[in-house]
N, C-alpha and C. Protein backbone atom coordinates (compact mmCIF):
# COMPACT_ATOMS: atom_id res chain seq x y z
N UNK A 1 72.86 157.29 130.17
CA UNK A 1 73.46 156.42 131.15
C UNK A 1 74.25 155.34 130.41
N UNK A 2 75.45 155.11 130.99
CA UNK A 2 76.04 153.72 130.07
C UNK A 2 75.82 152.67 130.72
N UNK A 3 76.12 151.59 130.40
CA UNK A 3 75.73 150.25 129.99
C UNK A 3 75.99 149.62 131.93
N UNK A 4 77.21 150.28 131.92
CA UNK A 4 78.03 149.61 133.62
C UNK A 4 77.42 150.54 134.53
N UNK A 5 76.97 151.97 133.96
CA UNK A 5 75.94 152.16 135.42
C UNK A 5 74.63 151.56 135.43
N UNK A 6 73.93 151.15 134.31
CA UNK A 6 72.29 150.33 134.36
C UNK A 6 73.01 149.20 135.43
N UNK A 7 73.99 148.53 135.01
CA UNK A 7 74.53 147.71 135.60
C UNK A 7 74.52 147.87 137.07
N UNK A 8 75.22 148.66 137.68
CA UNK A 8 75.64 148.35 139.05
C UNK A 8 74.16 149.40 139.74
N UNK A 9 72.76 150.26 139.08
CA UNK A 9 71.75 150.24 139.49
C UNK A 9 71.31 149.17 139.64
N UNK A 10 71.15 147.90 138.60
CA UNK A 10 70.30 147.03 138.66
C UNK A 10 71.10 145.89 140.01
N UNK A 11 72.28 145.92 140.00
CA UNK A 11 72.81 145.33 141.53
C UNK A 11 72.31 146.35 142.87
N UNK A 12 72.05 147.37 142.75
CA UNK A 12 71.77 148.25 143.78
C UNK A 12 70.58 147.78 144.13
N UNK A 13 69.21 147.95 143.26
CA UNK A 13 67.99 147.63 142.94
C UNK A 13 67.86 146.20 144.14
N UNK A 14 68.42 145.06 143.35
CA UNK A 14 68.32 143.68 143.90
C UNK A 14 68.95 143.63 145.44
N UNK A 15 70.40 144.47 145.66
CA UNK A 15 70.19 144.85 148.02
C UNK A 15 69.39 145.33 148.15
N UNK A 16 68.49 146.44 147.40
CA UNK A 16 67.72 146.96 148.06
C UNK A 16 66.50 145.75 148.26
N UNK A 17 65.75 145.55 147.17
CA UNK A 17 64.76 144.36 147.43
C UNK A 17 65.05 143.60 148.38
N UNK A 18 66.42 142.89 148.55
CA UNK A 18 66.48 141.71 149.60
C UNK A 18 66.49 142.61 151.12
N UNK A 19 67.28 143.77 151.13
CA UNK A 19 66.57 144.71 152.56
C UNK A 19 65.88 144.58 152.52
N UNK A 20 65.15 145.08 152.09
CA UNK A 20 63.25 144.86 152.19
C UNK A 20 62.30 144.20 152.77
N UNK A 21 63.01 142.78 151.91
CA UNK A 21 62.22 141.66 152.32
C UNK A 21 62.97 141.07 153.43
N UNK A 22 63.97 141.41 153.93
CA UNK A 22 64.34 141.34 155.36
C UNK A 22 63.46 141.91 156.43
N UNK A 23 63.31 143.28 156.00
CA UNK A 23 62.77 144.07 157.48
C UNK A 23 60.96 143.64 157.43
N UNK A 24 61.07 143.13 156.05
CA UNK A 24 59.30 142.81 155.95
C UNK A 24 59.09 141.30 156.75
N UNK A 25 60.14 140.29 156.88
CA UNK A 25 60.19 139.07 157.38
C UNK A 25 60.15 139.71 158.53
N UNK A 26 61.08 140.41 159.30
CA UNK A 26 60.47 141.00 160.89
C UNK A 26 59.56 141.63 161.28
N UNK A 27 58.46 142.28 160.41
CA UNK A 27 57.08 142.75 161.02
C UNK A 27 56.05 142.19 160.50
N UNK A 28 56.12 141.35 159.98
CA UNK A 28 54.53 140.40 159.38
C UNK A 28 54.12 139.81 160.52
N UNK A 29 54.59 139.37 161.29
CA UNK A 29 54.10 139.10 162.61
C UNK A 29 54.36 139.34 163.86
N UNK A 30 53.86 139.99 164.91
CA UNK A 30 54.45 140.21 166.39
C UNK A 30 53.71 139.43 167.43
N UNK A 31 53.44 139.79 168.25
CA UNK A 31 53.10 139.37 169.46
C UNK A 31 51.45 139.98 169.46
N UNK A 32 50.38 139.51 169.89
CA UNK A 32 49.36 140.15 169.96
C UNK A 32 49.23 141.43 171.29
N UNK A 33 48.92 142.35 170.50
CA UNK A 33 49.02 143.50 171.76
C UNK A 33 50.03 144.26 171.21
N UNK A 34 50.61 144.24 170.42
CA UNK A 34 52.03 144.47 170.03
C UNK A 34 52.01 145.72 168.73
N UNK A 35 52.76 146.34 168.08
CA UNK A 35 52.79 147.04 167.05
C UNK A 35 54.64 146.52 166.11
N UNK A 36 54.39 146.04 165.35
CA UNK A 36 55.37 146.40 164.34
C UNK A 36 56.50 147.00 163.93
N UNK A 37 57.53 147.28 163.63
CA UNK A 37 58.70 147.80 164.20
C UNK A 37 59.01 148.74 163.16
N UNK A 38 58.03 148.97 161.81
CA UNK A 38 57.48 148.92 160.18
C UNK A 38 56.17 148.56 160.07
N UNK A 39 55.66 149.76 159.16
CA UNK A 39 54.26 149.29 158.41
C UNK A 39 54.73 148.09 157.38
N UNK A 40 54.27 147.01 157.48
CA UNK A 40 54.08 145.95 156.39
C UNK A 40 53.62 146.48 154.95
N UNK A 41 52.66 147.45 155.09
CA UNK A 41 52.08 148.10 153.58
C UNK A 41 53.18 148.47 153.30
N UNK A 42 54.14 149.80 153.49
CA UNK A 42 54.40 150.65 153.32
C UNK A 42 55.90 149.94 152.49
N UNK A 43 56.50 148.85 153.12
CA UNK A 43 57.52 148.00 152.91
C UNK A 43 57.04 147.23 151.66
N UNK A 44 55.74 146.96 151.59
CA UNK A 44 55.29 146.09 150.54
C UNK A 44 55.26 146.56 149.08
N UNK A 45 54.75 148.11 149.39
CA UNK A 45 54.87 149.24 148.12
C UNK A 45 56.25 149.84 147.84
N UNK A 46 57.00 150.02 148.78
CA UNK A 46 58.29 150.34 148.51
C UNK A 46 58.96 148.91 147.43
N UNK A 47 58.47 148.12 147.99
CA UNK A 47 59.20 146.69 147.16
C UNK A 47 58.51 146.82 145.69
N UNK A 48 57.18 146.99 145.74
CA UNK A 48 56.31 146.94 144.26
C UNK A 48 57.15 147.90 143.43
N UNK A 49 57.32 149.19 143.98
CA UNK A 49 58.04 150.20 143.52
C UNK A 49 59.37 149.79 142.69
N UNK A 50 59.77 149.37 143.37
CA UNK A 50 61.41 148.92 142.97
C UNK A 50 61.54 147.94 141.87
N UNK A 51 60.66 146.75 141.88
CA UNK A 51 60.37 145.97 141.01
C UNK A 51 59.79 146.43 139.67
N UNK A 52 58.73 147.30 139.74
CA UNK A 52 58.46 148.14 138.52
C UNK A 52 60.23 148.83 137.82
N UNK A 53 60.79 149.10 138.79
CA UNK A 53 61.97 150.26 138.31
C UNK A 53 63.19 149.19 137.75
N UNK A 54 62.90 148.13 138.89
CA UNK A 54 64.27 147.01 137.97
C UNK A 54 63.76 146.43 136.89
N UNK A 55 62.27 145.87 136.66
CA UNK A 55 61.94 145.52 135.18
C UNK A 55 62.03 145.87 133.86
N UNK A 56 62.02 147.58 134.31
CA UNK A 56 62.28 148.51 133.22
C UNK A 56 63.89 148.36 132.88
N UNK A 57 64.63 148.52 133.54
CA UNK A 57 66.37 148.44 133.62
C UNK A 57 66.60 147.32 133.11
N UNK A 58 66.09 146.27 133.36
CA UNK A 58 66.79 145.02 132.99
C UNK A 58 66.24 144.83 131.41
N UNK A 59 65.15 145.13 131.35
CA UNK A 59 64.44 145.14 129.83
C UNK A 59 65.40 146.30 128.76
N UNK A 60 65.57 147.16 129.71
CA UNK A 60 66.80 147.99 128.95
C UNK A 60 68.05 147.38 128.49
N UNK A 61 68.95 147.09 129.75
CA UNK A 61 70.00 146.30 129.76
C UNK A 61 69.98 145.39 128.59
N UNK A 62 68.87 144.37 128.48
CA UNK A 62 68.88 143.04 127.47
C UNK A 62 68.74 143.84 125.82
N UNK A 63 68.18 144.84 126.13
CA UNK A 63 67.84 145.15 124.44
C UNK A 63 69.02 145.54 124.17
N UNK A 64 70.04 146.72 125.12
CA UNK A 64 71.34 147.04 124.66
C UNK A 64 71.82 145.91 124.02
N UNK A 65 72.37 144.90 125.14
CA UNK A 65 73.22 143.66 124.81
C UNK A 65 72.14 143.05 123.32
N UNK A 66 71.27 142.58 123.08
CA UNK A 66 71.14 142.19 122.16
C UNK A 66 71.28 143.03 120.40
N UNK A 67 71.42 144.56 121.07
CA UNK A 67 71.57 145.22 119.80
C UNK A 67 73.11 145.31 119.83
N UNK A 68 73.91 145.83 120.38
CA UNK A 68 75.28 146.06 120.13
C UNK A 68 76.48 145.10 119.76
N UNK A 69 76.84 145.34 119.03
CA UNK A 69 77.96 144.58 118.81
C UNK A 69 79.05 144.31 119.42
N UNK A 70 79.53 143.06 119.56
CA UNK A 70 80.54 142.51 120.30
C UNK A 70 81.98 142.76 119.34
N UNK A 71 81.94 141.26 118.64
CA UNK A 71 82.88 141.51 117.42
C UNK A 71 82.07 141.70 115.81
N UNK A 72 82.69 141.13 114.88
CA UNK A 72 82.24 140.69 113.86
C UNK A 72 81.24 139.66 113.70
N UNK A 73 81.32 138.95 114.93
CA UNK A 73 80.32 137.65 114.56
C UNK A 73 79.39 137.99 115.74
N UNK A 74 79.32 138.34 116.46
CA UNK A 74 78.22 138.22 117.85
C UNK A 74 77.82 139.32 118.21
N UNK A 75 76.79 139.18 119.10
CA UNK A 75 76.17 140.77 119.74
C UNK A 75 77.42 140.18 121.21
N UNK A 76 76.93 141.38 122.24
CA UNK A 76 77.16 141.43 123.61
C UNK A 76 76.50 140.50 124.30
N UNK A 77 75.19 140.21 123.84
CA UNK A 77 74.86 139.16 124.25
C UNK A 77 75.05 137.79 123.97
N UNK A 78 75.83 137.56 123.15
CA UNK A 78 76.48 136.23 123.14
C UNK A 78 77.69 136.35 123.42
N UNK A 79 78.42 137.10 123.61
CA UNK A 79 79.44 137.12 124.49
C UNK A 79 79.44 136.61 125.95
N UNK A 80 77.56 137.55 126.44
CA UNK A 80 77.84 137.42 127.70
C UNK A 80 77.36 136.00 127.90
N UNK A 81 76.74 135.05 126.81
CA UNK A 81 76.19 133.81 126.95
C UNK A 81 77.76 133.09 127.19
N UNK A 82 79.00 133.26 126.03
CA UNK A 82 79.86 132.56 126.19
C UNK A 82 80.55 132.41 127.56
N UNK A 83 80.79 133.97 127.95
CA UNK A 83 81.27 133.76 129.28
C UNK A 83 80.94 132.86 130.29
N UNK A 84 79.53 133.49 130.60
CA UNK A 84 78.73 132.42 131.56
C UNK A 84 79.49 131.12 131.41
N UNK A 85 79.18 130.45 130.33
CA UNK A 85 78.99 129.18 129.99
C UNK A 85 80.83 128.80 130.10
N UNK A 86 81.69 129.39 129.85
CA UNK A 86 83.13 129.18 129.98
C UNK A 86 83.69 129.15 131.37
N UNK A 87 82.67 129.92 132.44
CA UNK A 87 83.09 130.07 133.84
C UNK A 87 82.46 128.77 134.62
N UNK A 88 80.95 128.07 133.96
CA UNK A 88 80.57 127.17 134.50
C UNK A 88 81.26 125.79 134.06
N UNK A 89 81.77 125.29 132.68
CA UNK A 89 82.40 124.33 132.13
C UNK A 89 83.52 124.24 133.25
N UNK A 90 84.67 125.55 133.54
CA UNK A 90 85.54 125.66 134.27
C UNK A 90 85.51 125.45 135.63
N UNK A 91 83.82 125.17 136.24
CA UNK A 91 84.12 125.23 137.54
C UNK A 91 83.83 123.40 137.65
N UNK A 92 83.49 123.17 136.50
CA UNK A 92 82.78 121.72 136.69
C UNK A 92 84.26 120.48 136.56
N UNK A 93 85.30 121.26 135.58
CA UNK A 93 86.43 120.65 135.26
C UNK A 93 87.66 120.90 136.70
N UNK A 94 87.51 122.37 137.37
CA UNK A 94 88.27 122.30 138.90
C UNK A 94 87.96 121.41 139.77
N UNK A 95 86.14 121.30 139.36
CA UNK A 95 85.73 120.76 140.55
C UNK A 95 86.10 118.89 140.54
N UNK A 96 86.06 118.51 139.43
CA UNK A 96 86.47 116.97 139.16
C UNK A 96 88.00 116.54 139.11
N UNK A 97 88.76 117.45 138.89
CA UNK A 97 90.18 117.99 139.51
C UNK A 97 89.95 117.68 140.60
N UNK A 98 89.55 118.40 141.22
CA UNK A 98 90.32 118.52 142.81
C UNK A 98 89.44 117.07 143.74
N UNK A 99 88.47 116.55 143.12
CA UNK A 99 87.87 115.26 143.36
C UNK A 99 88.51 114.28 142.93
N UNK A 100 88.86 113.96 141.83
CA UNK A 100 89.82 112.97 142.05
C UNK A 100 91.25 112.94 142.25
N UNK A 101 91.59 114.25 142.67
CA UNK A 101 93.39 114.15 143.01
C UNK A 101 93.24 113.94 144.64
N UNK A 102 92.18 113.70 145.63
CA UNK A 102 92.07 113.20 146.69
C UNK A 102 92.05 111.96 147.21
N UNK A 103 93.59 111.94 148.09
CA UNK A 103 93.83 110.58 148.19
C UNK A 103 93.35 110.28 149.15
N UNK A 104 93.01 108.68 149.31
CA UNK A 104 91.84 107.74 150.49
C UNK A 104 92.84 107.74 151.53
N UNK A 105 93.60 107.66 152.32
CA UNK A 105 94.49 106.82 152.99
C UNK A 105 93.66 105.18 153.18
N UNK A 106 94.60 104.26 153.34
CA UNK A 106 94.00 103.01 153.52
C UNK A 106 95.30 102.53 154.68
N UNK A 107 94.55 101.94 155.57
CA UNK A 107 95.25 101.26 156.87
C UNK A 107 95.46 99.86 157.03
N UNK A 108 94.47 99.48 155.92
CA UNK A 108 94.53 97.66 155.65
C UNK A 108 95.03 97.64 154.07
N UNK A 109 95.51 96.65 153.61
CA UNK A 109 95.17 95.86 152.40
C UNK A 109 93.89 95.72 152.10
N UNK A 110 93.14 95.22 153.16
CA UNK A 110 91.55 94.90 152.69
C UNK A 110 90.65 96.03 152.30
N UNK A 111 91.16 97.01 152.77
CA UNK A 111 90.60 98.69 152.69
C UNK A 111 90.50 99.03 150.95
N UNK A 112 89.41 99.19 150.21
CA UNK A 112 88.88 99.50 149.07
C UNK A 112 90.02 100.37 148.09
N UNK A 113 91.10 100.46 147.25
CA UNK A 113 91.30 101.53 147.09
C UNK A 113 90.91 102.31 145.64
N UNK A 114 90.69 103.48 146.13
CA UNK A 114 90.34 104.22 145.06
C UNK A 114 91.51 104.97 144.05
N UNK A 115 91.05 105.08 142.62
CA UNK A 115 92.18 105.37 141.51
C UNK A 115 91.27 106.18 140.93
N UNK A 116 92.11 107.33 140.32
CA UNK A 116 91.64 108.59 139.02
C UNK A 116 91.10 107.76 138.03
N UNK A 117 90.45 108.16 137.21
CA UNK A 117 89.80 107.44 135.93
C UNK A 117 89.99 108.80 135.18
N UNK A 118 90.62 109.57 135.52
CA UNK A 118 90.79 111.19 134.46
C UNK A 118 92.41 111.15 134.58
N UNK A 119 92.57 112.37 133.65
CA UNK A 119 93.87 112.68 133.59
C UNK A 119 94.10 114.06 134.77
N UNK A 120 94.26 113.92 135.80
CA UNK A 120 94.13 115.28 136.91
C UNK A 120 94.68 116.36 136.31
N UNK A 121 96.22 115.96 135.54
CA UNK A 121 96.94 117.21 135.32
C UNK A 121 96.41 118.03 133.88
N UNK A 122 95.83 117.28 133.23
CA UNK A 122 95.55 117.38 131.78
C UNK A 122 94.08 118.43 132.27
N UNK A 123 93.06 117.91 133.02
CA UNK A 123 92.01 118.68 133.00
C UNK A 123 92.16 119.77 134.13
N UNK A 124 93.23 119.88 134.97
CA UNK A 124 93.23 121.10 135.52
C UNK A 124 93.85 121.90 134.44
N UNK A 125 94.87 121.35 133.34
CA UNK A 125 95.57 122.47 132.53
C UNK A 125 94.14 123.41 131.63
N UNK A 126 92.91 122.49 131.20
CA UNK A 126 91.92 122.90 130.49
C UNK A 126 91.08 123.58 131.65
N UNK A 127 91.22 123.47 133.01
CA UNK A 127 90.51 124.42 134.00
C UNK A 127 90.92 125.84 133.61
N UNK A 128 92.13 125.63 134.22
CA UNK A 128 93.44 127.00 133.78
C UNK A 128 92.83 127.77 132.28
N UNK A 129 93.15 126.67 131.25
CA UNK A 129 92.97 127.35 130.40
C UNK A 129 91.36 128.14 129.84
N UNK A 130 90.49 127.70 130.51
CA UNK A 130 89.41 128.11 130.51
C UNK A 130 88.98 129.59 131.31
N UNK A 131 89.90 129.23 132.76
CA UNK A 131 89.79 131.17 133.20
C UNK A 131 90.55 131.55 132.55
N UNK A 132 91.69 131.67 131.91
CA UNK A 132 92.55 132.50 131.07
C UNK A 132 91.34 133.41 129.96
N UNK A 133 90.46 132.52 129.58
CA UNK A 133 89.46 133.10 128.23
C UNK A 133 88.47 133.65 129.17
N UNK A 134 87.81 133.30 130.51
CA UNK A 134 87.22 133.76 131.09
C UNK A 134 87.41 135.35 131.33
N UNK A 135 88.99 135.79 131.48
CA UNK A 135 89.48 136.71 132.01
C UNK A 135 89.26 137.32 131.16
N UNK A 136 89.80 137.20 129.61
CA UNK A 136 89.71 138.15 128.85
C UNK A 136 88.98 137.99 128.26
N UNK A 137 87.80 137.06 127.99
CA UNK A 137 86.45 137.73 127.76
C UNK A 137 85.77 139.01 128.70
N UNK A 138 86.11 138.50 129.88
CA UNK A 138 85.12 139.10 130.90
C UNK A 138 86.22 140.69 131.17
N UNK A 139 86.86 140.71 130.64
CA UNK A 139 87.98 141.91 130.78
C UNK A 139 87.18 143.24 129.23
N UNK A 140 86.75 142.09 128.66
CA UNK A 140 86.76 143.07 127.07
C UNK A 140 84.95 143.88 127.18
N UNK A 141 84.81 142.51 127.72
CA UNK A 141 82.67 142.73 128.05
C UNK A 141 82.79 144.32 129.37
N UNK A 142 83.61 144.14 130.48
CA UNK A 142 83.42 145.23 131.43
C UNK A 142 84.33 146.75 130.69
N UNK A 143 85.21 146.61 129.80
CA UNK A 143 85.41 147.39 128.75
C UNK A 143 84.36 148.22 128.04
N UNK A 144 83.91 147.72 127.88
CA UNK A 144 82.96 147.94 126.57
C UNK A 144 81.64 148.81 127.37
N UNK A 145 81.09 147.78 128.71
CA UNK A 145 80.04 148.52 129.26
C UNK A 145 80.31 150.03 129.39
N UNK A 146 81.28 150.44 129.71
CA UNK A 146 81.41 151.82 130.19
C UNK A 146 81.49 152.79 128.94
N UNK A 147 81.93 152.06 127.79
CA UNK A 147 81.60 152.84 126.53
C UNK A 147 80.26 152.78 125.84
N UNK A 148 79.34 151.88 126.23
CA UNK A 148 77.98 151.66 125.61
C UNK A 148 77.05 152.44 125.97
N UNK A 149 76.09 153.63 125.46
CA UNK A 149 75.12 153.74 126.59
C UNK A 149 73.77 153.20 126.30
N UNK A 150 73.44 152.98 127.34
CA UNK A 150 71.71 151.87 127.59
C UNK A 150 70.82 152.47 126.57
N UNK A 151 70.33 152.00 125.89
CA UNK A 151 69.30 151.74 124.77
C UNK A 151 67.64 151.79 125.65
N UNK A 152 66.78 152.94 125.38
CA UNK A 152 65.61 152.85 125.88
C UNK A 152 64.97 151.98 125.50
């Protein structure tokens, strides 16, 4: 199996669990007199089931990424650390962007006004430039999965 199908099992895995625990939130309790719409067991073992099967996958998944190589200097798994971490820096620098390029209107003189204390244009250019590396990190990492295969 390669690397992007463990992958999109282990996304399969996690709808299935949250079904689950959907249809299990509607029969844990009814009405007295009543029957269930679902065995509660039967939903409960189907879930145990699944959880045994994604622990194994994901324990797979991590050993790949920590054995394979990225470039010269990193595994896959520090790649996939950089990414992460390049998509969250980037959302924290849009997000203070687009917070202080919002103007107050003011109707008085006496009305408070508020001013940037950042450079708006300067840290949206480092937003920008941050998905640009996002992209092609995250372009080279979904590359690669489909050539890797999962490591028992």
């Amino acid at each position: 199996m390669k690397l992007a199908e463990a992958l999109i099992l282990r996304a399969d895995y996690q709808k299935r669990i949250q079904q689950l625990r959907n249809r299990l939130e509607h029969c844990v309790k009814v009405q007295e007199g009543e029957e269930p719409a679902e065995n509660p067991q039967v939903l409960l073992s189907e879930i145990d089931t699944i959880f045994k099967e994604l622990t194994g996958l994901i324990q797979r998944i991590n050993r790949t990424n920590c054995q394979v190589s990225f470039d010269e200097k990193r595994t896959l798994a520090d790649a996939l650390v950089e990414r992460d971490l390049l998509l969250n820096k980037r959302g924290i620098l849009a997000h203070i962007a687009e917070n202080a390029s919002i103007k107050h209107d003011r109707f008085s003189r006496s009305e408070v006004k508020f001013i940037s204390t950042i450079d708006v244009a300067e840290t949206q250019k480092q937003a920008d430039q941050l998905s640009k590396e996002f992209r092609e990190l995250d372009t080279r990492i979904q590359g690669m999965n489909w050539t890797i295969d999962l490591m028992e």
